[in-house]
Protein backbone atom coordinates (compact mmCIF):
# COMPACT_ATOMS: atom_id res chain seq x y z
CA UNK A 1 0.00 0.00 0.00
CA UNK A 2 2.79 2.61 0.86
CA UNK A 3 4.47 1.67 -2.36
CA UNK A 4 1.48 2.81 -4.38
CA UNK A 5 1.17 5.98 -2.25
CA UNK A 6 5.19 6.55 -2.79
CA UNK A 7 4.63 6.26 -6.77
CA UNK A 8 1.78 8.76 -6.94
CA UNK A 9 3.46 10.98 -4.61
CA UNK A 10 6.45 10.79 -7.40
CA UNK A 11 4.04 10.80 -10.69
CA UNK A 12 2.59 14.17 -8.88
CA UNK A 13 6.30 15.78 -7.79
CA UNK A 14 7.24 15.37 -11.52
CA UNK A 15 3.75 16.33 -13.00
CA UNK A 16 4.47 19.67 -11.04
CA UNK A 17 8.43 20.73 -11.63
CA UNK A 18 7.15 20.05 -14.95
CA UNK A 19 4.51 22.94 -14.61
CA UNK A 20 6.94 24.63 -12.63
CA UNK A 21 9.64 24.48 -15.63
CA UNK A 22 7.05 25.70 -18.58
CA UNK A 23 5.70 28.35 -16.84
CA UNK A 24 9.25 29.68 -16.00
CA UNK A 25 10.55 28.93 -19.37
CA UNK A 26 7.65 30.37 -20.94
CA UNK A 27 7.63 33.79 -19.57
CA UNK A 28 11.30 34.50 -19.94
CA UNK A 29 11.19 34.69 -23.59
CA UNK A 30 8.60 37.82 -23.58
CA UNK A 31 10.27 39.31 -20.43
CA UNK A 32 13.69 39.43 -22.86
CA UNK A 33 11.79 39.96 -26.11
CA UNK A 34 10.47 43.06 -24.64
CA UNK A 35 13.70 44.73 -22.87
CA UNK A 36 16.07 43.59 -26.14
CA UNK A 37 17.26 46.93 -27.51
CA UNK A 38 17.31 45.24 -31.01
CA UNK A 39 13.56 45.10 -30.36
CA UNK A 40 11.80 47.31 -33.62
CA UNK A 41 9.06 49.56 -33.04
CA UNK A 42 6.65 47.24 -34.52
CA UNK A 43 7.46 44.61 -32.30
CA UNK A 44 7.11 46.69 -29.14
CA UNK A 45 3.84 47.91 -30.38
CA UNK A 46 2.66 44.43 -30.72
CA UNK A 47 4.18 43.87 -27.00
CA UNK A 48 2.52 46.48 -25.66
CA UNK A 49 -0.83 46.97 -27.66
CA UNK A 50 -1.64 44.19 -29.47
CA UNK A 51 -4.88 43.27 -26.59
CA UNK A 52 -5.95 46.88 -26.80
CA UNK A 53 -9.41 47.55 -28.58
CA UNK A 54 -9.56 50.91 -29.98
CA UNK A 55 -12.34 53.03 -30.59
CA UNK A 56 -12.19 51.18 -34.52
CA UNK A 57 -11.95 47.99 -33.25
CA UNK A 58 -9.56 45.73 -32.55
CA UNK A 59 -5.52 46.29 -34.34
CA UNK A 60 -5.02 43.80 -37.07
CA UNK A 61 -2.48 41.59 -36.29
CA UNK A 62 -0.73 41.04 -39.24
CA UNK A 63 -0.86 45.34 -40.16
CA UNK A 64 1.46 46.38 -37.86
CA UNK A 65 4.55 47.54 -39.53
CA UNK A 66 7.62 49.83 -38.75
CA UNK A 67 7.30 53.37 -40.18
CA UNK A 68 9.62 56.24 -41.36
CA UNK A 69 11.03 57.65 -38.49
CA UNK A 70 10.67 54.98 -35.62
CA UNK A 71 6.87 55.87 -36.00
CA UNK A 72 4.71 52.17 -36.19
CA UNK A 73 1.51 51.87 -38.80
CA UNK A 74 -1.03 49.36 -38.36
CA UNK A 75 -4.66 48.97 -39.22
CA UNK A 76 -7.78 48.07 -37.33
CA UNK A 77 -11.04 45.99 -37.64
CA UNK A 78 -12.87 48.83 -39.55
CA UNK A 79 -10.08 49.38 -42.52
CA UNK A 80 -8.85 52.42 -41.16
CA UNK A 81 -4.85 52.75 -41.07
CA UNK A 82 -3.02 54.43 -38.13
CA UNK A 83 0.55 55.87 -37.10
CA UNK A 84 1.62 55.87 -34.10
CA UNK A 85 4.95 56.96 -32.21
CA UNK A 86 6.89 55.05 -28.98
CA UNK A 87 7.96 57.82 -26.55
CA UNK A 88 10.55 56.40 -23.82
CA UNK A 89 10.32 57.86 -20.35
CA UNK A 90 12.92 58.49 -17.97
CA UNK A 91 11.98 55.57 -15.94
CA UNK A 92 12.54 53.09 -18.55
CA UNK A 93 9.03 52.20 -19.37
CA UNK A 94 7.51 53.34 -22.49
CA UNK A 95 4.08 54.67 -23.96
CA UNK A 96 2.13 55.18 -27.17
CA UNK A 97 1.29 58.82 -28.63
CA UNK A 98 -1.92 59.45 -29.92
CA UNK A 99 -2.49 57.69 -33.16
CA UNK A 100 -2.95 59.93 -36.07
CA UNK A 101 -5.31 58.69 -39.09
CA UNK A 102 -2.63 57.62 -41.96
CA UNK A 103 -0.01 55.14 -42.45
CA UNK A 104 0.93 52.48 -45.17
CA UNK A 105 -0.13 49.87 -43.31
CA UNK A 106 -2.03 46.56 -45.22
C-alpha cells in the first residue's frame, strides 16, 4: 500500500516541476523579447498593444509595420490605417502617442 502511495506521490512531484519548468521557461522569452534593444518599433507595439481595442476595433495583427522615423503603422477591424509613435520615459518604461489617421499599413 505505501508503495502505491510513494509512486503517486512521485508521478505528482514530476507532473508539477514540470509545470513549474514551462511556466518559467515560458515567460522568460517575452520578459527578454520586450527589454532587447534590437527590439523594432513594430514589435514593441505588438508587445505592448496588441490586446488593446480601440475606438475602430480591434488592431489587425498582421498590419502592424515599422514606419519612417521609428513611428509604427497598423490597421484596425474597420479598414482604417493608423501611425503611431513610442515615446521612452525616464523611468525606462515606455508609452504610445496618440495615433494619427494615416499610415501604409495593409
Amino acid at each position: 500500500m505505501f508503495e502505491e502511495h510513494d509512486m503517486s506521490i512521485h508521478r505528482l512531484l514530476r507532473i508539477v516541476i514540470c509545470l513549474c519548468a514551462f511556466v518559467v521557461f515560458s515567460g522568460c522569452e517575452s520578459q527578454s523579447e520586450s527589454n532587447s534593444t534590437a527590439a523594432t518599433p513594430a514589435k514593441l507595439f505588438r508587445i505592448d498593444q496588441m490586446d488593446t481595442m480601440t475606438p475602430h476595433g480591434p488592431i489587425i495583427p498582421g498590419s502592424i509595420r515599422d514606419g519612417s522615423n521609428g513611428s509604427v503603422e497598423y490597421r484596425t477591424s474597420d479598414g482604417r490605417k493608423w501611425r503611431t509613435r513610442m515615446n521612452k520615459r525616464g523611468d525606462g518604461s515606455r508609452s504610445w502617442a496618440e495615433p494619427k489617421p494615416g499610415g501604409q499599413a495593409q
